[in-house]
PDB file of N, CA and C in Angstrom:
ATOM      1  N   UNK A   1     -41.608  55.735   8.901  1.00  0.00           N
ATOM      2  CA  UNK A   1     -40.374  56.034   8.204  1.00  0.00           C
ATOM      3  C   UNK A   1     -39.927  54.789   7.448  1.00  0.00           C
ATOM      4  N   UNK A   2     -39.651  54.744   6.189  1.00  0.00           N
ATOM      5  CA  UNK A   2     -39.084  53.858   5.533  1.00  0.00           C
ATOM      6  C   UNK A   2     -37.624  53.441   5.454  1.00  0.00           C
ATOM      7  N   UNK A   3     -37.674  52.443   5.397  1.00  0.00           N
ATOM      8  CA  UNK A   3     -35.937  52.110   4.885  1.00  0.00           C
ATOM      9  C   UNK A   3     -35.352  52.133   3.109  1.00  0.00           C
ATOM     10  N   UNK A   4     -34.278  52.220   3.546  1.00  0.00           N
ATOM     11  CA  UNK A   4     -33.613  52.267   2.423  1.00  0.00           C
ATOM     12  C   UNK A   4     -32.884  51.250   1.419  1.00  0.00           C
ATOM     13  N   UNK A   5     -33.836  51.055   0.585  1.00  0.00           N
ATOM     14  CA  UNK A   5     -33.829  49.792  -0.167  1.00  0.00           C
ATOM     15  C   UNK A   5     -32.092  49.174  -0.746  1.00  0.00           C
ATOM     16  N   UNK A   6     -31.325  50.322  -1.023  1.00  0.00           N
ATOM     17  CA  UNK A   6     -29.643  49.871  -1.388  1.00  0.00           C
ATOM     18  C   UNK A   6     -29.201  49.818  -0.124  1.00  0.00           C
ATOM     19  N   UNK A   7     -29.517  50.305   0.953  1.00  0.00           N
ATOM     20  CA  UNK A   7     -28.861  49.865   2.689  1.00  0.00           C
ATOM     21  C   UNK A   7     -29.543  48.201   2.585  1.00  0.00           C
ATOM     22  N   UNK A   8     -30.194  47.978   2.094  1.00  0.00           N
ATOM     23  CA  UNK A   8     -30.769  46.790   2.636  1.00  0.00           C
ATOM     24  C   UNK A   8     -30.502  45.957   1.362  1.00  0.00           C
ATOM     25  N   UNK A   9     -30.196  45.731   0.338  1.00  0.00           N
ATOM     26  CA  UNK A   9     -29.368  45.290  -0.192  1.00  0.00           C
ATOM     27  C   UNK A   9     -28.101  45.031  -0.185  1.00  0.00           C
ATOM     28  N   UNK A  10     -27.337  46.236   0.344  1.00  0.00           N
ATOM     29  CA  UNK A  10     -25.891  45.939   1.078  1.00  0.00           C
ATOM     30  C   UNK A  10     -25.643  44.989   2.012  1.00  0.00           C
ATOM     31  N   UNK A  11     -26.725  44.775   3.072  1.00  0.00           N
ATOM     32  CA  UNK A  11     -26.934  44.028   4.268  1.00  0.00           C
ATOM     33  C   UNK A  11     -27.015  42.708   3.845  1.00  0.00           C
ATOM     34  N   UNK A  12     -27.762  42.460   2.524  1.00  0.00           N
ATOM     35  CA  UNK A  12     -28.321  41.157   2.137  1.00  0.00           C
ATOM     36  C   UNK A  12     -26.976  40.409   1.597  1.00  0.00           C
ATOM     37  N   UNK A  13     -26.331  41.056   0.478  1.00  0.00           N
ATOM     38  CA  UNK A  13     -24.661  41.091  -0.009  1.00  0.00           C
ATOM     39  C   UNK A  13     -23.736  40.217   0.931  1.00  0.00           C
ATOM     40  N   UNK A  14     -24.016  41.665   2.164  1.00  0.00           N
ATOM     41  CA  UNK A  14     -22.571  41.265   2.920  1.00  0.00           C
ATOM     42  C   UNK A  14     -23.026  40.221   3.639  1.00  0.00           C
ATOM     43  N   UNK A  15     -24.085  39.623   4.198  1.00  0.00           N
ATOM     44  CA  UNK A  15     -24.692  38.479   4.251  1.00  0.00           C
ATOM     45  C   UNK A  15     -24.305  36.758   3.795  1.00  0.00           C
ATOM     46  N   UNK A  16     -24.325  37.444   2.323  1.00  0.00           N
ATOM     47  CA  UNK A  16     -24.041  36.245   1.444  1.00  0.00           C
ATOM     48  C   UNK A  16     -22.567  36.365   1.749  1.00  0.00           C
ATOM     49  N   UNK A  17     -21.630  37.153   1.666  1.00  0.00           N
ATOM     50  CA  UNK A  17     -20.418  36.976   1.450  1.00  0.00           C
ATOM     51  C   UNK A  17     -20.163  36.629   2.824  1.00  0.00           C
ATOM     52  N   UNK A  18     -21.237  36.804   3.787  1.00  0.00           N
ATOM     53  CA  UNK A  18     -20.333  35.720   4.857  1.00  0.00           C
ATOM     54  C   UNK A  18     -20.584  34.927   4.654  1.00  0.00           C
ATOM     55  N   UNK A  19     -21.634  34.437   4.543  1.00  0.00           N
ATOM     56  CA  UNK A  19     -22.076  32.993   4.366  1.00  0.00           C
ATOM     57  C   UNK A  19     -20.910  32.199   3.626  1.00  0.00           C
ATOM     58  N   UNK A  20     -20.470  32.581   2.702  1.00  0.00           N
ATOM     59  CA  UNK A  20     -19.690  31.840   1.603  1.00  0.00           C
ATOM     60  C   UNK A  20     -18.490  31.939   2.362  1.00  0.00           C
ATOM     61  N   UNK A  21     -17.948  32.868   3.400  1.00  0.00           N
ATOM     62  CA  UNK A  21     -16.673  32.394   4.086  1.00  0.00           C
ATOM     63  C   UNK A  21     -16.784  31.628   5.026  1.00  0.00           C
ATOM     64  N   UNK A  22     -17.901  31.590   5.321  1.00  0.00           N
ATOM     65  CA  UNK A  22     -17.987  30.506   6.450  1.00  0.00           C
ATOM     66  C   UNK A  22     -17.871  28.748   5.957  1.00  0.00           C
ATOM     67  N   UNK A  23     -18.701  28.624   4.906  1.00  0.00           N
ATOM     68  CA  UNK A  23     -18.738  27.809   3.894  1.00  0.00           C
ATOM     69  C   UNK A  23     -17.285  27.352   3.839  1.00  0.00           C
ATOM     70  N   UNK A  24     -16.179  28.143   2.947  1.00  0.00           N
ATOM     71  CA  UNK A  24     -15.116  28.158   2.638  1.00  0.00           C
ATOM     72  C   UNK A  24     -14.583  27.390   3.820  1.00  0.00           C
ATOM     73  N   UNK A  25     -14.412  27.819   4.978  1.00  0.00           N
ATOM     74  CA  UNK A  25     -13.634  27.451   6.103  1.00  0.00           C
ATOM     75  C   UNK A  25     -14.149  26.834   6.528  1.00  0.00           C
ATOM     76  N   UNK A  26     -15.415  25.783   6.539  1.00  0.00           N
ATOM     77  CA  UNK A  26     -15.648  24.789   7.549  1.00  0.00           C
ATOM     78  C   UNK A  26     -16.330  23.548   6.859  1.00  0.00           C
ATOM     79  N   UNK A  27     -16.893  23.797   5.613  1.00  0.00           N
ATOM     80  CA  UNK A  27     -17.724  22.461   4.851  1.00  0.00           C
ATOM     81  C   UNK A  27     -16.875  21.820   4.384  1.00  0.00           C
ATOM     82  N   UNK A  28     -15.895  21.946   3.774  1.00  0.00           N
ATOM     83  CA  UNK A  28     -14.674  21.142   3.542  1.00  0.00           C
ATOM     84  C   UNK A  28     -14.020  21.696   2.091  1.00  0.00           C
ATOM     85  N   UNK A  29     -13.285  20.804   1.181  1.00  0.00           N
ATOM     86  CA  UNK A  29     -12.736  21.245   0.094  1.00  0.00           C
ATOM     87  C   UNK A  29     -13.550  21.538  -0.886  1.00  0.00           C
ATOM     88  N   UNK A  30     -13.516  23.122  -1.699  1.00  0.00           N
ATOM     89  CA  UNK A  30     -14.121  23.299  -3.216  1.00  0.00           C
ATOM     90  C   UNK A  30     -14.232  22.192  -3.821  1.00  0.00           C
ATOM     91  N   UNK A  31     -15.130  21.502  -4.542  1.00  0.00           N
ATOM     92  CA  UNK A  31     -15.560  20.414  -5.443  1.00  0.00           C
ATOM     93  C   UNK A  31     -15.032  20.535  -6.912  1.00  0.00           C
ATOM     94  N   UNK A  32     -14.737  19.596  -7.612  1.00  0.00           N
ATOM     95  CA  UNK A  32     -14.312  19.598  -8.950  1.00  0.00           C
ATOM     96  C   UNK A  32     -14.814  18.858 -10.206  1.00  0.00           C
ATOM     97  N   UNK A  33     -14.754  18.953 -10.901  1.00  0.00           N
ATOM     98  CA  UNK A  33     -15.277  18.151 -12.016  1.00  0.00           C
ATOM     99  C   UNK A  33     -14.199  16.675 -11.840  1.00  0.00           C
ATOM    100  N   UNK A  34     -14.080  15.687 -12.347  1.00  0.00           N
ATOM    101  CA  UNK A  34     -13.111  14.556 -12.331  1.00  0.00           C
ATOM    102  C   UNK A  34     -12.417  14.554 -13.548  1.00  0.00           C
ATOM    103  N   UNK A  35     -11.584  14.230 -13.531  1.00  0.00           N
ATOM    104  CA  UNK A  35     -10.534  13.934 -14.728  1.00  0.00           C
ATOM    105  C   UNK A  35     -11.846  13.283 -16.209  1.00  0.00           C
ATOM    106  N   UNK A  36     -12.296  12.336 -15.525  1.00  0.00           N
ATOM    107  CA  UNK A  36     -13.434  11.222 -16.385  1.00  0.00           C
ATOM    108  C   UNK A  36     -14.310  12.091 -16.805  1.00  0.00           C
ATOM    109  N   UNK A  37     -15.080  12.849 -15.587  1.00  0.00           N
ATOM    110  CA  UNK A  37     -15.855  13.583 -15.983  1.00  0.00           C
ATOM    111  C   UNK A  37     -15.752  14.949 -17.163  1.00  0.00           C
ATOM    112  N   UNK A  38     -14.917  15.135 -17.266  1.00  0.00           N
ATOM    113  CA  UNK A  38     -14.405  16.493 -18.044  1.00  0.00           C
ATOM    114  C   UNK A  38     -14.100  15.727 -19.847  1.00  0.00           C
ATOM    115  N   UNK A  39     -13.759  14.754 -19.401  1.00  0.00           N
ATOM    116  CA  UNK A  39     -13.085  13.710 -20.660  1.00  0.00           C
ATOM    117  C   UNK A  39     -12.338  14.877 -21.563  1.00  0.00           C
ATOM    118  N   UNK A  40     -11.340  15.363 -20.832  1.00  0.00           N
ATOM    119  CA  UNK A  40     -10.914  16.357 -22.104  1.00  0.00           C
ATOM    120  C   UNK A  40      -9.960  15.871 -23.234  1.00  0.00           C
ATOM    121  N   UNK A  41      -9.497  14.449 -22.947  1.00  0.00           N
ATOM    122  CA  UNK A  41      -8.839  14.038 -24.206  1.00  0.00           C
ATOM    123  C   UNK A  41      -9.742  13.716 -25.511  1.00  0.00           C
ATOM    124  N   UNK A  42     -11.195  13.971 -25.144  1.00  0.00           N
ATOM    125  CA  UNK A  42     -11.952  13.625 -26.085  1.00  0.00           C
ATOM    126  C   UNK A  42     -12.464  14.368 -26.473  1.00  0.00           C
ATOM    127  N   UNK A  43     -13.139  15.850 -25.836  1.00  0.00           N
ATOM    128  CA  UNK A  43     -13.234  16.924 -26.444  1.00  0.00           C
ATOM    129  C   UNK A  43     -12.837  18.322 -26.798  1.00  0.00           C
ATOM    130  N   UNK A  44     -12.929  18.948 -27.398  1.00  0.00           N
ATOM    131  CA  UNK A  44     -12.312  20.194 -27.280  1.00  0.00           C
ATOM    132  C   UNK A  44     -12.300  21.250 -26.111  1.00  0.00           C
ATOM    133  N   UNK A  45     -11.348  22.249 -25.866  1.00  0.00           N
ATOM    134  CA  UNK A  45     -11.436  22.782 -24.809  1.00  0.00           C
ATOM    135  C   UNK A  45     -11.413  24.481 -24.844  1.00  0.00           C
ATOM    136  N   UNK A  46     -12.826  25.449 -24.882  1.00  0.00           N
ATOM    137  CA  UNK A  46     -12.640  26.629 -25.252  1.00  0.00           C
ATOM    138  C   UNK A  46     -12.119  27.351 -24.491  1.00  0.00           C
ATOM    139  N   UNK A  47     -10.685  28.555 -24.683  1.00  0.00           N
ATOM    140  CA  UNK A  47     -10.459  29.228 -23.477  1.00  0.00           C
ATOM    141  C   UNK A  47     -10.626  30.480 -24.241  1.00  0.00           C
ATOM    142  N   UNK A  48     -11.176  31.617 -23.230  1.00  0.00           N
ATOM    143  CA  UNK A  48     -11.509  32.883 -23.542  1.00  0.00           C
ATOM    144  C   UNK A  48     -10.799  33.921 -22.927  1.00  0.00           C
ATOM    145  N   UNK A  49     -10.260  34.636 -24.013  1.00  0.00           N
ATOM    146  CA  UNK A  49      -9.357  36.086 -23.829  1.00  0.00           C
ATOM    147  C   UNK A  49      -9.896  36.950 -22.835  1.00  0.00           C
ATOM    148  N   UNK A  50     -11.377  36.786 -23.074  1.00  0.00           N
ATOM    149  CA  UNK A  50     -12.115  37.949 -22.397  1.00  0.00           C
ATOM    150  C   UNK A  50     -13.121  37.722 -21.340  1.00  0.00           C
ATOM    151  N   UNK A  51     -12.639  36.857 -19.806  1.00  0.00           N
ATOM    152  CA  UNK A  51     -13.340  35.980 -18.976  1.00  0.00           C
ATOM    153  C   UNK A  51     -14.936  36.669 -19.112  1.00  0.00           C
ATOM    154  N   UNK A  52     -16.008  36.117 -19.513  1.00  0.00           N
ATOM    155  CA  UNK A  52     -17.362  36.791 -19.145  1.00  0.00           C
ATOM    156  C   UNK A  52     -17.856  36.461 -17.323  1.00  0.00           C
ATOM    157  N   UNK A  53     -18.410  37.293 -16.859  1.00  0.00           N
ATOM    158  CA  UNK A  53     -18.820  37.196 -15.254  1.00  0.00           C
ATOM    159  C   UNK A  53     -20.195  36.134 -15.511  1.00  0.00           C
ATOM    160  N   UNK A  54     -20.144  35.179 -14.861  1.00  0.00           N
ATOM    161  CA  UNK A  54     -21.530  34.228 -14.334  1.00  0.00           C
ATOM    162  C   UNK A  54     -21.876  34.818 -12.641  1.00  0.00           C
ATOM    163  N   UNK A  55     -22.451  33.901 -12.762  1.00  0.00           N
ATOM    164  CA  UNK A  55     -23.335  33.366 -11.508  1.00  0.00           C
ATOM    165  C   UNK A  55     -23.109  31.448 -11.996  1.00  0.00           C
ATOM    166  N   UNK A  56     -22.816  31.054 -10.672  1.00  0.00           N
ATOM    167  CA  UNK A  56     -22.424  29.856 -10.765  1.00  0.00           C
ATOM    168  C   UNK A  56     -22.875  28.842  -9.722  1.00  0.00           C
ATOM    169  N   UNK A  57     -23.083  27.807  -9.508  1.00  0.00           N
ATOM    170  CA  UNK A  57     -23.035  26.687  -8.184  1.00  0.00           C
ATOM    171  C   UNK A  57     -21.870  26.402  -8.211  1.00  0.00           C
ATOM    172  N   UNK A  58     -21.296  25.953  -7.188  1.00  0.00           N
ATOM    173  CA  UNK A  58     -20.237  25.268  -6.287  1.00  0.00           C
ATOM    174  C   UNK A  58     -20.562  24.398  -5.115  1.00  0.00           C
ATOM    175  N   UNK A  59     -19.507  23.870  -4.759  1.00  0.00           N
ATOM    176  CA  UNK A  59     -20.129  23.264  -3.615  1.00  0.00           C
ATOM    177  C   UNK A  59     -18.165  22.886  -2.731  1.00  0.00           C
ATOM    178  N   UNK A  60     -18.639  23.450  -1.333  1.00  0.00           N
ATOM    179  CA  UNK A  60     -17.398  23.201  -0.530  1.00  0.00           C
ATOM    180  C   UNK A  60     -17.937  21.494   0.501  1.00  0.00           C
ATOM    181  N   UNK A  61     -17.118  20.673  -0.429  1.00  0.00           N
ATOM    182  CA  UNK A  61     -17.898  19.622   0.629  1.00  0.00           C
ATOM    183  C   UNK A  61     -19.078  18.987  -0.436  1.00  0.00           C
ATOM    184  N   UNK A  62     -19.984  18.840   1.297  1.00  0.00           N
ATOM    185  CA  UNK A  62     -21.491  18.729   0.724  1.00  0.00           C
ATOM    186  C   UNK A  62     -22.273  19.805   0.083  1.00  0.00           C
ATOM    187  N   UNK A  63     -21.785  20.796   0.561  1.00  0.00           N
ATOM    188  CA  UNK A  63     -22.387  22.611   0.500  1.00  0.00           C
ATOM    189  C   UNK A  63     -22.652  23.060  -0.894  1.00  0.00           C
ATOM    190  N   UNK A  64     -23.950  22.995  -0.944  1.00  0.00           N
ATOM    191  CA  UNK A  64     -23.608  24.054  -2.447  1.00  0.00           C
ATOM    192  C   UNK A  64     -24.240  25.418  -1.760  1.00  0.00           C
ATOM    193  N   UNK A  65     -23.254  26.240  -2.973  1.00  0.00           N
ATOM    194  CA  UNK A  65     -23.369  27.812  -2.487  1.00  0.00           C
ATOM    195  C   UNK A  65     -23.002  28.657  -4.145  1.00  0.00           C
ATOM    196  N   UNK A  66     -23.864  29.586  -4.410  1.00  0.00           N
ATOM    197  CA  UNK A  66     -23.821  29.994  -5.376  1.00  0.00           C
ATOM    198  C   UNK A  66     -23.236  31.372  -5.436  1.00  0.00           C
ATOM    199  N   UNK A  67     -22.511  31.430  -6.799  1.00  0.00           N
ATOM    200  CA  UNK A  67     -20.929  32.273  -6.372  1.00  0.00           C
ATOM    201  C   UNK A  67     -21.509  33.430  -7.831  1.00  0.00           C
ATOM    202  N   UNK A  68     -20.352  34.755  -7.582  1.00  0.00           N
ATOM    203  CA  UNK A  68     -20.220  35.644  -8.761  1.00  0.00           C
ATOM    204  C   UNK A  68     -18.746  34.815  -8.840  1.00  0.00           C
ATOM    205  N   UNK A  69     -18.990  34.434 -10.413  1.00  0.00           N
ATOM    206  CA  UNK A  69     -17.687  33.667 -11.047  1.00  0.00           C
ATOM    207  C   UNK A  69     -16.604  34.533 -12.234  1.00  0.00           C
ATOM    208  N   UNK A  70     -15.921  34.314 -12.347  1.00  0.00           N
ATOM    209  CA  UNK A  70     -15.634  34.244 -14.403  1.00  0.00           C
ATOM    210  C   UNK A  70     -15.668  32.966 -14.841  1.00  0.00           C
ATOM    211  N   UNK A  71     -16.027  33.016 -16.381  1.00  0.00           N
ATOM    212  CA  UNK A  71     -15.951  31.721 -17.367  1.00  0.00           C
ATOM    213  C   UNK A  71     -14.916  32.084 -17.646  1.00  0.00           C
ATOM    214  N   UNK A  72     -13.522  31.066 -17.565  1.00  0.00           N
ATOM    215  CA  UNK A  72     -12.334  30.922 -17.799  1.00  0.00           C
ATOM    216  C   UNK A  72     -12.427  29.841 -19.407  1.00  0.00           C
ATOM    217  N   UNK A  73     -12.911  28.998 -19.524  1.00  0.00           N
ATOM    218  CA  UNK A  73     -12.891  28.100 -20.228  1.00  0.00           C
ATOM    219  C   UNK A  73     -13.988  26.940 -20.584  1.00  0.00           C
ATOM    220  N   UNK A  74     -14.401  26.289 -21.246  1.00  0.00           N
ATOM    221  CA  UNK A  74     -15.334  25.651 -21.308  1.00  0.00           C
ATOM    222  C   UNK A  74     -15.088  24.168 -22.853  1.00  0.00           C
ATOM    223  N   UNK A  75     -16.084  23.452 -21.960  1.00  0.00           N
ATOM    224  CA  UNK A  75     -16.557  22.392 -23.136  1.00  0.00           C
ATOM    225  C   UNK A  75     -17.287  22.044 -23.480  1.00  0.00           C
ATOM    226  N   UNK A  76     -17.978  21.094 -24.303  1.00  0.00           N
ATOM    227  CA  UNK A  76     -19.914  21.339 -24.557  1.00  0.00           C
ATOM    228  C   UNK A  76     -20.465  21.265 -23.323  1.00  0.00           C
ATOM    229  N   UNK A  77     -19.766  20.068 -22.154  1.00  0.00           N
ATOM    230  CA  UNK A  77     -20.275  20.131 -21.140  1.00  0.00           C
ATOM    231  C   UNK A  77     -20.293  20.787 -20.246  1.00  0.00           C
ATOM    232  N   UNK A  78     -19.184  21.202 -19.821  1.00  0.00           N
ATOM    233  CA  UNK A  78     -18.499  21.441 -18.169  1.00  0.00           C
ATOM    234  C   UNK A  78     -17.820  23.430 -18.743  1.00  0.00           C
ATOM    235  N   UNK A  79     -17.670  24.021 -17.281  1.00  0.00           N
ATOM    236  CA  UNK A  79     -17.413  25.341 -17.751  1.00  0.00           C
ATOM    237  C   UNK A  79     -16.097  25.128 -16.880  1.00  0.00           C
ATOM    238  N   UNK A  80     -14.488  25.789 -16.828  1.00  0.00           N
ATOM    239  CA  UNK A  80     -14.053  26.654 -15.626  1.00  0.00           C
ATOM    240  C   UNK A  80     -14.174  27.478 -15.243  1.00  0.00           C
ATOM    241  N   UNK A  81     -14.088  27.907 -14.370  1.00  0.00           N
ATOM    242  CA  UNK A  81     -15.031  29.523 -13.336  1.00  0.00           C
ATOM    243  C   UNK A  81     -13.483  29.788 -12.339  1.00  0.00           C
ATOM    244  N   UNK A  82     -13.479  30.823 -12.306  1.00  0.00           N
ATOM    245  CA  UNK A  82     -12.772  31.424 -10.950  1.00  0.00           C
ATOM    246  C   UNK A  82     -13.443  32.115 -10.186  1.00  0.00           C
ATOM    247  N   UNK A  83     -13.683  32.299  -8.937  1.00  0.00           N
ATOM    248  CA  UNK A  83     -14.310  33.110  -8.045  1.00  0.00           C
ATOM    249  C   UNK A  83     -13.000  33.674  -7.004  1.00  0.00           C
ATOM    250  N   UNK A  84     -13.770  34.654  -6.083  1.00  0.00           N
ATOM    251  CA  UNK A  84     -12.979  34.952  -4.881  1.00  0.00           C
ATOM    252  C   UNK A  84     -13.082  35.042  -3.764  1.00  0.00           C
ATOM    253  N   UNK A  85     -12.977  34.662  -2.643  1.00  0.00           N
ATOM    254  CA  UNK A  85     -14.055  34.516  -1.482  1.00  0.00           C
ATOM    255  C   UNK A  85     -12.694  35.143  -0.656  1.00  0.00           C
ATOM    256  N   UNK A  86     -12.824  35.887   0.376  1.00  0.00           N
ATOM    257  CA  UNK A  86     -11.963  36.887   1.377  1.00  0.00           C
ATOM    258  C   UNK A  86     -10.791  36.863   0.963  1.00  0.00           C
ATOM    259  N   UNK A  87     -10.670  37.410  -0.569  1.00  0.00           N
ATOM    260  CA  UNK A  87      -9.339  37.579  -1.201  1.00  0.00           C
ATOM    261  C   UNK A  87      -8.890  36.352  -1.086  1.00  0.00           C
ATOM    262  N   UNK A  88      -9.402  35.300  -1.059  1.00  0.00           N
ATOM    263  CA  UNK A  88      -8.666  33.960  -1.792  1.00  0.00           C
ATOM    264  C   UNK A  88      -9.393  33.355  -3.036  1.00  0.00           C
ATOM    265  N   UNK A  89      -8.554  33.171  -4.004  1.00  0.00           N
ATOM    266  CA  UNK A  89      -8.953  32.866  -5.390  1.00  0.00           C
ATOM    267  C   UNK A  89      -9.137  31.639  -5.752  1.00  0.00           C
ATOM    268  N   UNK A  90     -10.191  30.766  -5.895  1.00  0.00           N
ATOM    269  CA  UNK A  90     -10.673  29.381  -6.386  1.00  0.00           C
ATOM    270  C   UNK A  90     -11.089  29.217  -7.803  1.00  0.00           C
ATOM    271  N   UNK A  91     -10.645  27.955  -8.187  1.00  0.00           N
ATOM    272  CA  UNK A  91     -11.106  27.857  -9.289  1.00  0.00           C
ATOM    273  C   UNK A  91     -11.558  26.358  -9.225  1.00  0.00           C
ATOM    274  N   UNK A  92     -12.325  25.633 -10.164  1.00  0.00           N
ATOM    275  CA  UNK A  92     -12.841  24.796 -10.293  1.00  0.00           C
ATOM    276  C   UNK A  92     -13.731  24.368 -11.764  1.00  0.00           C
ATOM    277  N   UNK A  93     -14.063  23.225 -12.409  1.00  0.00           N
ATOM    278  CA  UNK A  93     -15.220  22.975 -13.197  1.00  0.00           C
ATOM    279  C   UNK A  93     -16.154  22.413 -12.807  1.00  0.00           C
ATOM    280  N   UNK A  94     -17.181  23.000 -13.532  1.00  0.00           N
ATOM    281  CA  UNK A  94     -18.550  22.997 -13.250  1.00  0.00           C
ATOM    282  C   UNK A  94     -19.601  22.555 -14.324  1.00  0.00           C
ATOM    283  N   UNK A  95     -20.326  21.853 -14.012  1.00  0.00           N
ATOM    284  CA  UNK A  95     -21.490  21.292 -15.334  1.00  0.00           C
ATOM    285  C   UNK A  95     -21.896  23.001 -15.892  1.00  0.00           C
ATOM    286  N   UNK A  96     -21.833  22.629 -17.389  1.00  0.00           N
ATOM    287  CA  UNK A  96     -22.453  23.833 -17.774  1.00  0.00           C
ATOM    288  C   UNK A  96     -23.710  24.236 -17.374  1.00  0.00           C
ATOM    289  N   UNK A  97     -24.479  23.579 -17.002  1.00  0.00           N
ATOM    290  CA  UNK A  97     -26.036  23.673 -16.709  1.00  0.00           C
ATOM    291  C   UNK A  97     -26.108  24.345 -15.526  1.00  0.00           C
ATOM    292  N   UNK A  98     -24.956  24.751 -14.545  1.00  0.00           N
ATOM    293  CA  UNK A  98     -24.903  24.910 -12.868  1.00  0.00           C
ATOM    294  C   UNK A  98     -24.610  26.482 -13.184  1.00  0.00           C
ATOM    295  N   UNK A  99     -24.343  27.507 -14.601  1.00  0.00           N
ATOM    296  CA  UNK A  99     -23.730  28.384 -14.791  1.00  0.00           C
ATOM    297  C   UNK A  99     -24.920  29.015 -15.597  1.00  0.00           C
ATOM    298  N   UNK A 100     -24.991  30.406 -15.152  1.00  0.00           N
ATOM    299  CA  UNK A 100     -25.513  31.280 -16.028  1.00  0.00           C
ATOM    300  C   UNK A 100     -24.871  32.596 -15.845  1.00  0.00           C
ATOM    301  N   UNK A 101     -25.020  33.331 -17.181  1.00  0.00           N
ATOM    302  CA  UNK A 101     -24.258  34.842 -17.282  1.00  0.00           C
ATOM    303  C   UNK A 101     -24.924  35.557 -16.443  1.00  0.00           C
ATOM    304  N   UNK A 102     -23.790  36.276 -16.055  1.00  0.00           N
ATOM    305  CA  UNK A 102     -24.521  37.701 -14.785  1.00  0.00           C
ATOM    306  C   UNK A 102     -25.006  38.512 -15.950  1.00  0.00           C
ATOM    307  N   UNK A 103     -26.054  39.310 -15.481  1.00  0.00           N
ATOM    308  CA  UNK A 103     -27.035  40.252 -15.836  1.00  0.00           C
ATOM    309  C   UNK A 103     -26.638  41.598 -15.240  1.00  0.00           C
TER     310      UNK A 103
END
């Protein structure tokens, strides 16, 4: 008898989404870009009407853990992302390179 490949995708999901609360509550604080690092007095800063969904890195702490985000904003370098982890809402910047669009 076989299993059922979307049951077992669900499993894998709710998996990750513990993982990432566990993360949340014990590796320490969401990570940020630095004031320096962002240099936004020096470059421009795009914000978008219409957040597009990524896939993103983060890191709580030492932890990196890779999130379903929105692109809130961006600069050549660095993106902002919001995510949500057990109905609590984070936001943070992120090297653009750590971000790709969900599919």
């Amino acid at each position: 008898m076989g299993t059922s490949q979307r049951l077992a995708e669900h499993y894998d999901l709710r998996a990750e989404e513990k993982q990432l609360e566990r993360y949340a509550k014990t590796a320490g604080p969401l990570q940020s870009l630095s004031e320096r690092e962002l240099a936004l007095d020096k470059q421009p800063v795009t914000t978008y009407p219409q957040p597009r969904r990524v896939k993103a890195w983060v890191r709580f702490g030492p932890q990196p853990a890779r999130v379903n985000a929105l692109l809130l904003r961006s600069t050549d370098t660095a993106v902002g992302i919001e995510f949500t982890i057990a109905e609590k809402t984070y936001r943070c910047w992120v090297w653009g390179n750590a971000v790709e669009l969900a599919g």
